[in-house]
PDB file of N, CA and C in Angstrom:
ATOM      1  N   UNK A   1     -44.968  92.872-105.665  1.00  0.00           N
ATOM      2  CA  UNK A   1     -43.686  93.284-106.181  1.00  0.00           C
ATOM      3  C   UNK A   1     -42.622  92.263-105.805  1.00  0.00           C
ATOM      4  N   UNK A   2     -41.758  91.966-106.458  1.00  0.00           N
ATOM      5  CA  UNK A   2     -40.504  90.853-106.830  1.00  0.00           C
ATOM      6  C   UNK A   2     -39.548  91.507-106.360  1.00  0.00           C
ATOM      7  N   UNK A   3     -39.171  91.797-105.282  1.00  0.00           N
ATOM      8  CA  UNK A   3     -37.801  92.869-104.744  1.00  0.00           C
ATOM      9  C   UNK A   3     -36.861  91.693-104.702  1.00  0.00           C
ATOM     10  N   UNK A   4     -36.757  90.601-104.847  1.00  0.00           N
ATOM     11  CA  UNK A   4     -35.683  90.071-104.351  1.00  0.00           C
ATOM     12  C   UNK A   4     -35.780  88.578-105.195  1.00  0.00           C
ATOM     13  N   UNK A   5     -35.887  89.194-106.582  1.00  0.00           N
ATOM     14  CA  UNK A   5     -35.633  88.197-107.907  1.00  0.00           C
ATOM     15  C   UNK A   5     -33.905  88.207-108.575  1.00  0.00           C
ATOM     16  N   UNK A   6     -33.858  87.563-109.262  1.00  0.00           N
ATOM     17  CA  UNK A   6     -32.226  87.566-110.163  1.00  0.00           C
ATOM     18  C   UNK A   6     -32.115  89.165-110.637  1.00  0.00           C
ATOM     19  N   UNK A   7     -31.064  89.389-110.318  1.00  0.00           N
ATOM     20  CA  UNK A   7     -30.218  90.659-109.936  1.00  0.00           C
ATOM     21  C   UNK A   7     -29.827  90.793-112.243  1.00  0.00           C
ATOM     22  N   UNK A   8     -30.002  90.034-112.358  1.00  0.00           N
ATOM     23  CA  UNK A   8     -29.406  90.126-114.026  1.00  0.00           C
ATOM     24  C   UNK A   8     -30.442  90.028-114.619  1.00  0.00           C
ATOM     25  N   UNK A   9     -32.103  90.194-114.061  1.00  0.00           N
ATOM     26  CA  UNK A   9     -33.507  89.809-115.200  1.00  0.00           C
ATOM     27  C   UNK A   9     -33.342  90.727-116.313  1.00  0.00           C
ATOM     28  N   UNK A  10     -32.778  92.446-115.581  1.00  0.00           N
ATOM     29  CA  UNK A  10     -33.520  93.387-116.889  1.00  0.00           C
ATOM     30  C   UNK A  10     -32.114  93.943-117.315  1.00  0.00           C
ATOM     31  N   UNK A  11     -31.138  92.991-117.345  1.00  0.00           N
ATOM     32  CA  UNK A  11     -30.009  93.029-118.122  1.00  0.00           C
ATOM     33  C   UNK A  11     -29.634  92.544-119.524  1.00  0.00           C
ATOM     34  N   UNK A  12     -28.766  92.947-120.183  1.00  0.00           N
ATOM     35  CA  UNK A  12     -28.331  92.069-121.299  1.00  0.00           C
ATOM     36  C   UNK A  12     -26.686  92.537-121.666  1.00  0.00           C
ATOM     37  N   UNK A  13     -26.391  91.500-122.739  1.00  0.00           N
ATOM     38  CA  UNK A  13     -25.400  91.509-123.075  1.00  0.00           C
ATOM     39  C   UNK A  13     -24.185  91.738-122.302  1.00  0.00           C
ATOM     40  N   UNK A  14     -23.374  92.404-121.958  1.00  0.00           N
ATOM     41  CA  UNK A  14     -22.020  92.649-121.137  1.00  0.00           C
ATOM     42  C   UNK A  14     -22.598  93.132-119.832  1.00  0.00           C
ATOM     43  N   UNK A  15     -23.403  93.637-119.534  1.00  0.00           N
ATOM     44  CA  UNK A  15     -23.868  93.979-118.303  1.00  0.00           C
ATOM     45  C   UNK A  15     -24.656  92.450-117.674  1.00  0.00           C
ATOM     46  N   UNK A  16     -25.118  92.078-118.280  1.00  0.00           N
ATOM     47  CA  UNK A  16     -25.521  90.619-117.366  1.00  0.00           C
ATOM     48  C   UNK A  16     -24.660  89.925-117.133  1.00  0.00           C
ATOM     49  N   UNK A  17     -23.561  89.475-118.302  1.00  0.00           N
ATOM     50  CA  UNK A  17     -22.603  88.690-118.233  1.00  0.00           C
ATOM     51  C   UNK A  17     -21.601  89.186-116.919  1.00  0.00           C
ATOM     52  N   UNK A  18     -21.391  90.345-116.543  1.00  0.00           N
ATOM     53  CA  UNK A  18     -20.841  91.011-115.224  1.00  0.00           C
ATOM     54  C   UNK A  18     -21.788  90.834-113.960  1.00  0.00           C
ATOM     55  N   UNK A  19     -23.217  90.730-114.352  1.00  0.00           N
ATOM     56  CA  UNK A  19     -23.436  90.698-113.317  1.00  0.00           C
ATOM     57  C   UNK A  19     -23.737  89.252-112.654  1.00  0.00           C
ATOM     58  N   UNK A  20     -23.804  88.274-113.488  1.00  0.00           N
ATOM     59  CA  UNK A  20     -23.617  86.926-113.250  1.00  0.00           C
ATOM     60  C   UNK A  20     -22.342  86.882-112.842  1.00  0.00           C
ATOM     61  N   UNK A  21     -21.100  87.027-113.585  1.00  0.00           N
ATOM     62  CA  UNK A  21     -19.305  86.351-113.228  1.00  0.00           C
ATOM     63  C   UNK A  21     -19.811  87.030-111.425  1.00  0.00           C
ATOM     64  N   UNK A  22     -20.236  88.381-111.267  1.00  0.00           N
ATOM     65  CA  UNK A  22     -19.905  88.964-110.273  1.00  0.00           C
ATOM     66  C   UNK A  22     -20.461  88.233-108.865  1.00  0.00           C
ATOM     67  N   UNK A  23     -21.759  88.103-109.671  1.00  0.00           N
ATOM     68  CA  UNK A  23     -22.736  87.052-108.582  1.00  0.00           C
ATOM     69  C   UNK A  23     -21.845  85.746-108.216  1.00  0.00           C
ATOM     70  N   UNK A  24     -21.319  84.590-108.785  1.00  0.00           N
ATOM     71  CA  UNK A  24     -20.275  83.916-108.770  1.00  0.00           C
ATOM     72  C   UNK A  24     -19.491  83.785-107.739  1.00  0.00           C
ATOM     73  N   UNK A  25     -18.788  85.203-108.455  1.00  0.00           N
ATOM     74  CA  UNK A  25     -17.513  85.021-107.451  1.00  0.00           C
ATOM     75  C   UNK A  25     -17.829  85.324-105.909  1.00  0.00           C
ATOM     76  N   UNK A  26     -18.610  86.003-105.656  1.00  0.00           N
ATOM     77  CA  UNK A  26     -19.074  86.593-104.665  1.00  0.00           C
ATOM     78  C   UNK A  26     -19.571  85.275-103.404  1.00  0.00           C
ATOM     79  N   UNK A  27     -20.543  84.411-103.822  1.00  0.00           N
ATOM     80  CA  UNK A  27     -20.483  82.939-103.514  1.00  0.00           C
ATOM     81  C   UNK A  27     -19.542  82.028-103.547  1.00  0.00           C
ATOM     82  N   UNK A  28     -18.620  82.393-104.329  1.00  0.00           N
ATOM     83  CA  UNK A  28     -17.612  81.449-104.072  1.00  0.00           C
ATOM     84  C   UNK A  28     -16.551  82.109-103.062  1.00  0.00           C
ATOM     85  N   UNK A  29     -16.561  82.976-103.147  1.00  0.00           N
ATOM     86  CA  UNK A  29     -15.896  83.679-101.904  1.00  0.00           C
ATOM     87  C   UNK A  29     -16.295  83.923-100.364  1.00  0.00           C
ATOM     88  N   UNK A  30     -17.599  83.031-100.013  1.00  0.00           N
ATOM     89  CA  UNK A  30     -18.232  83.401 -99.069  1.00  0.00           C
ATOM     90  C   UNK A  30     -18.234  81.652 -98.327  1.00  0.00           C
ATOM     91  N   UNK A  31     -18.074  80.994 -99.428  1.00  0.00           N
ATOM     92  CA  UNK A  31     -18.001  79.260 -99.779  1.00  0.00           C
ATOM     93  C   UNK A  31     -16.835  78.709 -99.158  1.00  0.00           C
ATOM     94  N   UNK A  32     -15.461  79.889 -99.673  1.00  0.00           N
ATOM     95  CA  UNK A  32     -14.469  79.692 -99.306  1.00  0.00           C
ATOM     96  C   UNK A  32     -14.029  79.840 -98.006  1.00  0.00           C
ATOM     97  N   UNK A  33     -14.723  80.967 -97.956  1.00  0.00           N
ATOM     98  CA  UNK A  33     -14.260  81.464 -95.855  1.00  0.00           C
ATOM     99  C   UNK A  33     -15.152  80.528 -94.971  1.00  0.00           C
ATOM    100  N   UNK A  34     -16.344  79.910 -95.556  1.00  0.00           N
ATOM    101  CA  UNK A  34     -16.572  78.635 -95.160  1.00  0.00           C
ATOM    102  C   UNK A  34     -16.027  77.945 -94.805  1.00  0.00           C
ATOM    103  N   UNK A  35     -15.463  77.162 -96.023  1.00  0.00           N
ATOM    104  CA  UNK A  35     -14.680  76.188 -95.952  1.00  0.00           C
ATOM    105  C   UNK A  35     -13.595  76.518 -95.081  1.00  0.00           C
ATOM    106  N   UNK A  36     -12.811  76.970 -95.194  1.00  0.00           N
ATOM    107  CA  UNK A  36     -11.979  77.591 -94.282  1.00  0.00           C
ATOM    108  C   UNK A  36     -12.338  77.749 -92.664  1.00  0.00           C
ATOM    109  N   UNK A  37     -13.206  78.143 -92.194  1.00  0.00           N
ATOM    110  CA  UNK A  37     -13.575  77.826 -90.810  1.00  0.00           C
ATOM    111  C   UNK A  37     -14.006  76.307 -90.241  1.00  0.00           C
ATOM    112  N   UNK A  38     -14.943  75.574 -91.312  1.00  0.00           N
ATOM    113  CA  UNK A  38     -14.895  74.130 -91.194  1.00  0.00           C
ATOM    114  C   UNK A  38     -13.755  73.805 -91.212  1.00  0.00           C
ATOM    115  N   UNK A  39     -12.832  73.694 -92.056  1.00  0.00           N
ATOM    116  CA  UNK A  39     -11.433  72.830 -92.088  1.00  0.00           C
ATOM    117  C   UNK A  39     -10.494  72.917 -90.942  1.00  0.00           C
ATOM    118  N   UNK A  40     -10.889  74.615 -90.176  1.00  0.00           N
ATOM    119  CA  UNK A  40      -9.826  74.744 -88.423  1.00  0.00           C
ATOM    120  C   UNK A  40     -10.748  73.727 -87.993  1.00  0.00           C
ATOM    121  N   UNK A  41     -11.892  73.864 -87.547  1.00  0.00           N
ATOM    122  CA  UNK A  41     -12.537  73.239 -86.618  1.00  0.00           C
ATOM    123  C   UNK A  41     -12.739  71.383 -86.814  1.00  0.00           C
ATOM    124  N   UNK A  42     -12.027  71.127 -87.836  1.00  0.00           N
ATOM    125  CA  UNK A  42     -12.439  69.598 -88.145  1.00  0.00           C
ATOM    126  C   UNK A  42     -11.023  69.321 -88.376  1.00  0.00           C
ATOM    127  N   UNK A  43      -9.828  69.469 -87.802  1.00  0.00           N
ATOM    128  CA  UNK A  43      -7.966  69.564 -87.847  1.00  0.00           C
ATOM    129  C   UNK A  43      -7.915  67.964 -87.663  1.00  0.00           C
ATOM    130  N   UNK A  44      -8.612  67.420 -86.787  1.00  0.00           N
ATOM    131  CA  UNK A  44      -8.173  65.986 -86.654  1.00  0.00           C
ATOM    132  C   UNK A  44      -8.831  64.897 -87.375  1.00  0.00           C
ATOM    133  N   UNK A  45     -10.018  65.201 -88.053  1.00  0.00           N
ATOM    134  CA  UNK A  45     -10.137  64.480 -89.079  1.00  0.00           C
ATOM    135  C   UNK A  45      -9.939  64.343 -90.468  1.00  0.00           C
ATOM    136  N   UNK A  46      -9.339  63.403 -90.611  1.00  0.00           N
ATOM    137  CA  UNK A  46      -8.420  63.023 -91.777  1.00  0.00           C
ATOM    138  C   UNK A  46      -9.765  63.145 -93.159  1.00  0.00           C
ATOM    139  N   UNK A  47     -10.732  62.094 -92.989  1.00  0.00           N
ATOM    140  CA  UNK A  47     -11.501  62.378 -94.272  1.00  0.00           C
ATOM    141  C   UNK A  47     -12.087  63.611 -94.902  1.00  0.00           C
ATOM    142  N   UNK A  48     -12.419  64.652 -93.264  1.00  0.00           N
ATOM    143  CA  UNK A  48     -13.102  65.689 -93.613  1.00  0.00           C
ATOM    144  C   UNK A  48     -12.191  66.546 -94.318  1.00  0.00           C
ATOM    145  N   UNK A  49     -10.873  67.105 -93.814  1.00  0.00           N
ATOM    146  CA  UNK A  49      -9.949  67.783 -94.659  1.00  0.00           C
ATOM    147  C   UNK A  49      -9.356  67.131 -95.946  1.00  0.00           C
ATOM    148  N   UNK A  50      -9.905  65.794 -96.583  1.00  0.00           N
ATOM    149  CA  UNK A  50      -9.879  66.101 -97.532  1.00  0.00           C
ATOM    150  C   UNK A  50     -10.962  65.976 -98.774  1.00  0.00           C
ATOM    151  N   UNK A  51     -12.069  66.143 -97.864  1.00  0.00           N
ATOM    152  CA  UNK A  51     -12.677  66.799 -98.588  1.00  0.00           C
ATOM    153  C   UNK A  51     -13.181  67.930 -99.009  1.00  0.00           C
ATOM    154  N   UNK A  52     -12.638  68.938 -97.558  1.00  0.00           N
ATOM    155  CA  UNK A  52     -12.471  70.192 -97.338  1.00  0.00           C
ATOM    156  C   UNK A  52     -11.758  70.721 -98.356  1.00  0.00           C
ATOM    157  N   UNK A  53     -10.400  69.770 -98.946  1.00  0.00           N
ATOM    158  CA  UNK A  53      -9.678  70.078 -99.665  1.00  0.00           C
ATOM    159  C   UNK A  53      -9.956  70.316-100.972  1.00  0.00           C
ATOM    160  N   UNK A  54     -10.737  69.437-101.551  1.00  0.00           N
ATOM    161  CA  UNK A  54     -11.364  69.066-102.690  1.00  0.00           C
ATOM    162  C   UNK A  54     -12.290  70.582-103.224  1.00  0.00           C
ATOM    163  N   UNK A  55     -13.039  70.599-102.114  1.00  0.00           N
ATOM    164  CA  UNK A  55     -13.812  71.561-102.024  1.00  0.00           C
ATOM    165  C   UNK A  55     -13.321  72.797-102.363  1.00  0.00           C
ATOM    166  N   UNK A  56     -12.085  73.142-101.629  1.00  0.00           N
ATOM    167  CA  UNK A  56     -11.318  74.584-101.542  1.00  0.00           C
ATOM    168  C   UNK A  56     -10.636  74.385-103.011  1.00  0.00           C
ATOM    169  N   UNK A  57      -9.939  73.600-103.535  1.00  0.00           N
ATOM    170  CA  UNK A  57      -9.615  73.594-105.026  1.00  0.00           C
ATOM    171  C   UNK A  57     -10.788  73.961-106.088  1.00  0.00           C
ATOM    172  N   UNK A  58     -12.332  73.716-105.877  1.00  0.00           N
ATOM    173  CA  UNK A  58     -13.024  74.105-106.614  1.00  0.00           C
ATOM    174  C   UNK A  58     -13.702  75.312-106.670  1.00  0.00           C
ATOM    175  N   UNK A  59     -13.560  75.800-105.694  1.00  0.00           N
ATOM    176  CA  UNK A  59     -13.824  77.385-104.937  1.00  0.00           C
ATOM    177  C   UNK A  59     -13.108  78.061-105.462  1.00  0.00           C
ATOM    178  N   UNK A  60     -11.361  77.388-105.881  1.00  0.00           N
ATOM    179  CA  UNK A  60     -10.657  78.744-106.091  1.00  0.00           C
ATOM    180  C   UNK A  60     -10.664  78.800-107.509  1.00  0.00           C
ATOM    181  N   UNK A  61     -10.934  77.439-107.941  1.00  0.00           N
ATOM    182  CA  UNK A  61     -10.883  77.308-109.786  1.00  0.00           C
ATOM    183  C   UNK A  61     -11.990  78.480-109.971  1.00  0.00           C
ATOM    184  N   UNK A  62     -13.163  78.019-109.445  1.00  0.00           N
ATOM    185  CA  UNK A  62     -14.387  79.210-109.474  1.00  0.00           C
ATOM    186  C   UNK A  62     -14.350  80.437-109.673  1.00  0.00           C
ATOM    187  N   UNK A  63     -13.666  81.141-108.577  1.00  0.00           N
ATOM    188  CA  UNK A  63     -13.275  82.672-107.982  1.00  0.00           C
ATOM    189  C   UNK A  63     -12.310  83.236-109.101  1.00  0.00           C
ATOM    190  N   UNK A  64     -10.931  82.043-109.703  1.00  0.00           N
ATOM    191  CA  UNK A  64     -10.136  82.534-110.880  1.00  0.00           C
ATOM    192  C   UNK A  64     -11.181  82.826-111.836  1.00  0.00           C
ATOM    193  N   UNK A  65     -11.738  81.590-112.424  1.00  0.00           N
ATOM    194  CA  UNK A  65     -13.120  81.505-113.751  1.00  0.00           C
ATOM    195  C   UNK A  65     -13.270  82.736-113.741  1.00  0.00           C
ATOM    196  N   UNK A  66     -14.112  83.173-112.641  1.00  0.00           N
ATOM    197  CA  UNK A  66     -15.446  84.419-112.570  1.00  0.00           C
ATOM    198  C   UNK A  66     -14.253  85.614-113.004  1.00  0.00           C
ATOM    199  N   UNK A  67     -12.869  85.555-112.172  1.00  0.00           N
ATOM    200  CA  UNK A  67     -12.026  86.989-112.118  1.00  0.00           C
ATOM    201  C   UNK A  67     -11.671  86.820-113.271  1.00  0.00           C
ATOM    202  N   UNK A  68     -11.650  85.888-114.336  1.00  0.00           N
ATOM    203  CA  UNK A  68     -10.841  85.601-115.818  1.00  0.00           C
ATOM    204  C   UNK A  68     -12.238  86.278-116.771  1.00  0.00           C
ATOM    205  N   UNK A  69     -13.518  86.013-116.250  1.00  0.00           N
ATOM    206  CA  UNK A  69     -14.439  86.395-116.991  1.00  0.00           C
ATOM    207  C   UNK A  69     -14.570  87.902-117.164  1.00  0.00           C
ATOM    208  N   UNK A  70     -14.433  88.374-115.932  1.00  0.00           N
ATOM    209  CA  UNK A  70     -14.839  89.681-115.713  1.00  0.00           C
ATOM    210  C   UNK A  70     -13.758  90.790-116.245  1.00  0.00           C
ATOM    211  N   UNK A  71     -12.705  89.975-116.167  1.00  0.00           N
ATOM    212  CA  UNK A  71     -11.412  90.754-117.170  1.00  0.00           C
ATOM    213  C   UNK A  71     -11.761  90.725-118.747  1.00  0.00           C
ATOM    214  N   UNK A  72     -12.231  89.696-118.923  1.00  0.00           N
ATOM    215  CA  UNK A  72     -12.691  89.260-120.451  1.00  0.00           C
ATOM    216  C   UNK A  72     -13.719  90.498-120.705  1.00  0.00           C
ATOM    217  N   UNK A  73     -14.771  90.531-119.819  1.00  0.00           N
ATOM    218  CA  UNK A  73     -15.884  91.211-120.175  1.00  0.00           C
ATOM    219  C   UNK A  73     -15.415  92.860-120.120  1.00  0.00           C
ATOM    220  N   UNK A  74     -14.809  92.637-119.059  1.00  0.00           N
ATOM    221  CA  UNK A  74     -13.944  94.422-119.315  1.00  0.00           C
ATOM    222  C   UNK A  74     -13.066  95.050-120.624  1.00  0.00           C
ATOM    223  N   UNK A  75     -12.169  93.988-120.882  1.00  0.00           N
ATOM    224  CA  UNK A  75     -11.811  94.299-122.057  1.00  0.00           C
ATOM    225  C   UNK A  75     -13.047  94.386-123.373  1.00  0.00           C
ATOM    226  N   UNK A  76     -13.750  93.645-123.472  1.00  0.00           N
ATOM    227  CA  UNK A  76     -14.698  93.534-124.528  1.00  0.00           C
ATOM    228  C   UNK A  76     -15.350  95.106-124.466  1.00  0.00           C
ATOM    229  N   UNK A  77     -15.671  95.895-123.277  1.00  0.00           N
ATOM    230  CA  UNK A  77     -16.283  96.767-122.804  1.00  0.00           C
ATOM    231  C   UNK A  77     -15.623  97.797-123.806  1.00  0.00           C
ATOM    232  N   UNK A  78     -14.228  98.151-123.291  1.00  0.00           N
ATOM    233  CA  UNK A  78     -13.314  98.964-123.055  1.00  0.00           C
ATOM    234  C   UNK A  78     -13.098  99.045-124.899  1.00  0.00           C
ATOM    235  N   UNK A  79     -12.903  97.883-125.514  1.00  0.00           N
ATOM    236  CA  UNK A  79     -12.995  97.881-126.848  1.00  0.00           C
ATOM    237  C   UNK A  79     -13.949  98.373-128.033  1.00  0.00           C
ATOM    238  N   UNK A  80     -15.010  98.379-126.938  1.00  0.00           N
ATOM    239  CA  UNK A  80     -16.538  98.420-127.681  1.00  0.00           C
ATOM    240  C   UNK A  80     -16.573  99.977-127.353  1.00  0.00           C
ATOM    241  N   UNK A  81     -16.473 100.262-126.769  1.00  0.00           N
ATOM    242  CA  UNK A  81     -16.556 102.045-126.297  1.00  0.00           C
ATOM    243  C   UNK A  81     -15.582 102.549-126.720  1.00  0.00           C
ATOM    244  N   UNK A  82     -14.486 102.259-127.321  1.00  0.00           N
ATOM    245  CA  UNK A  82     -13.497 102.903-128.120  1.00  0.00           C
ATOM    246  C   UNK A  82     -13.811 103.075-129.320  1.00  0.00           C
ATOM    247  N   UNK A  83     -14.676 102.028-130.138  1.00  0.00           N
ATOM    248  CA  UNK A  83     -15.091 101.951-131.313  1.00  0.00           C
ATOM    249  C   UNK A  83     -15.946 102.774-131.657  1.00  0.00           C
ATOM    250  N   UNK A  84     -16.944 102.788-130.318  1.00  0.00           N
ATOM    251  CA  UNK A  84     -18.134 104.121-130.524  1.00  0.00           C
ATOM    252  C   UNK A  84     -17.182 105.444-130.450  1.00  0.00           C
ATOM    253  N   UNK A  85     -17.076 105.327-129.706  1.00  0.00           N
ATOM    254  CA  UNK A  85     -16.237 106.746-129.523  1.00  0.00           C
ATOM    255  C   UNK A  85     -15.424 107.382-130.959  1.00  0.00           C
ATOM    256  N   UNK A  86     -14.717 106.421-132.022  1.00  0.00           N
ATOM    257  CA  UNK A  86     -13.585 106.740-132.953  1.00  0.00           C
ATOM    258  C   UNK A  86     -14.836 106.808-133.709  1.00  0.00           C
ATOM    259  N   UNK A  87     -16.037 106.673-133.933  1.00  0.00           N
ATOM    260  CA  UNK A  87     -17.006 106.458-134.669  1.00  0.00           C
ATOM    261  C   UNK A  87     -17.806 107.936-134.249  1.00  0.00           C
ATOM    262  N   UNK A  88     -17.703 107.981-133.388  1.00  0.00           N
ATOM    263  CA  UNK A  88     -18.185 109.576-133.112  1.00  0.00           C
ATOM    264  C   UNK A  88     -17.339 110.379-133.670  1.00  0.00           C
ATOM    265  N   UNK A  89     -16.618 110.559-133.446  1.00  0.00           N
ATOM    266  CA  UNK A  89     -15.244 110.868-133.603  1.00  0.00           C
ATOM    267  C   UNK A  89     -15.067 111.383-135.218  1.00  0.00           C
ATOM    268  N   UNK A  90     -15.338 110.559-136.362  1.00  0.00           N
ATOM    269  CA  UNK A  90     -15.301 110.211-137.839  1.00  0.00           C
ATOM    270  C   UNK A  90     -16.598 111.114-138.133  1.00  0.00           C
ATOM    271  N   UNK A  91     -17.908 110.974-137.409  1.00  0.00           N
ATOM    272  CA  UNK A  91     -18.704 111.280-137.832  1.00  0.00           C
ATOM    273  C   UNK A  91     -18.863 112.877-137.711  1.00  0.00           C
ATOM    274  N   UNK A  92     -18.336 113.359-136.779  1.00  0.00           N
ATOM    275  CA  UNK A  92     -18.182 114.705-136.278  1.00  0.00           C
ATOM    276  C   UNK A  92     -17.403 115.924-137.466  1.00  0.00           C
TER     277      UNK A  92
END
């Protein structure tokens, strides 16, 4: 048994796409508090903070991405279940 394969195998459509952005951000948020403890502990070197820096700019582009996706995918949700619903709704 595969207990500990991709979390999105027996997914599709809006539910994978959530559960990927979610997977994402989740790493990039774990990347970040990383980075963030490297960058106290490395204060006097000049090259490392900035690449620390570099780093933390792409972490947060990341973390926005995933939170821009997952708004995307919510609305798409929220739209799509209204439609069923007014469609129930008609048919009734």
């Amino acid at each position: 048994m595969d207990r500990m394969g991709k979390p999105w195998r027996n997914k599709t459509g809006l539910a994978k796409a959530a559960v990927i952005l979610t997977t994402i951000l989740s790493i990039a948020t774990v990347s970040c508090g990383l980075n963030y403890a490297l960058a106290m502990a490395s204060m006097n070197s000049q090259w490392a903070i900035g690449v620390l820096l570099v780093a933390a700019y792409v972490e947060l582009a990341t973390m926005m991405g995933s939170v821009v996706g997952l708004l995307v995918v919510l609305v798409i949700w929220l739209v799509t279940k209204g439609r069923a619903a007014t469609r129930k709704d008609i048919d009734d």
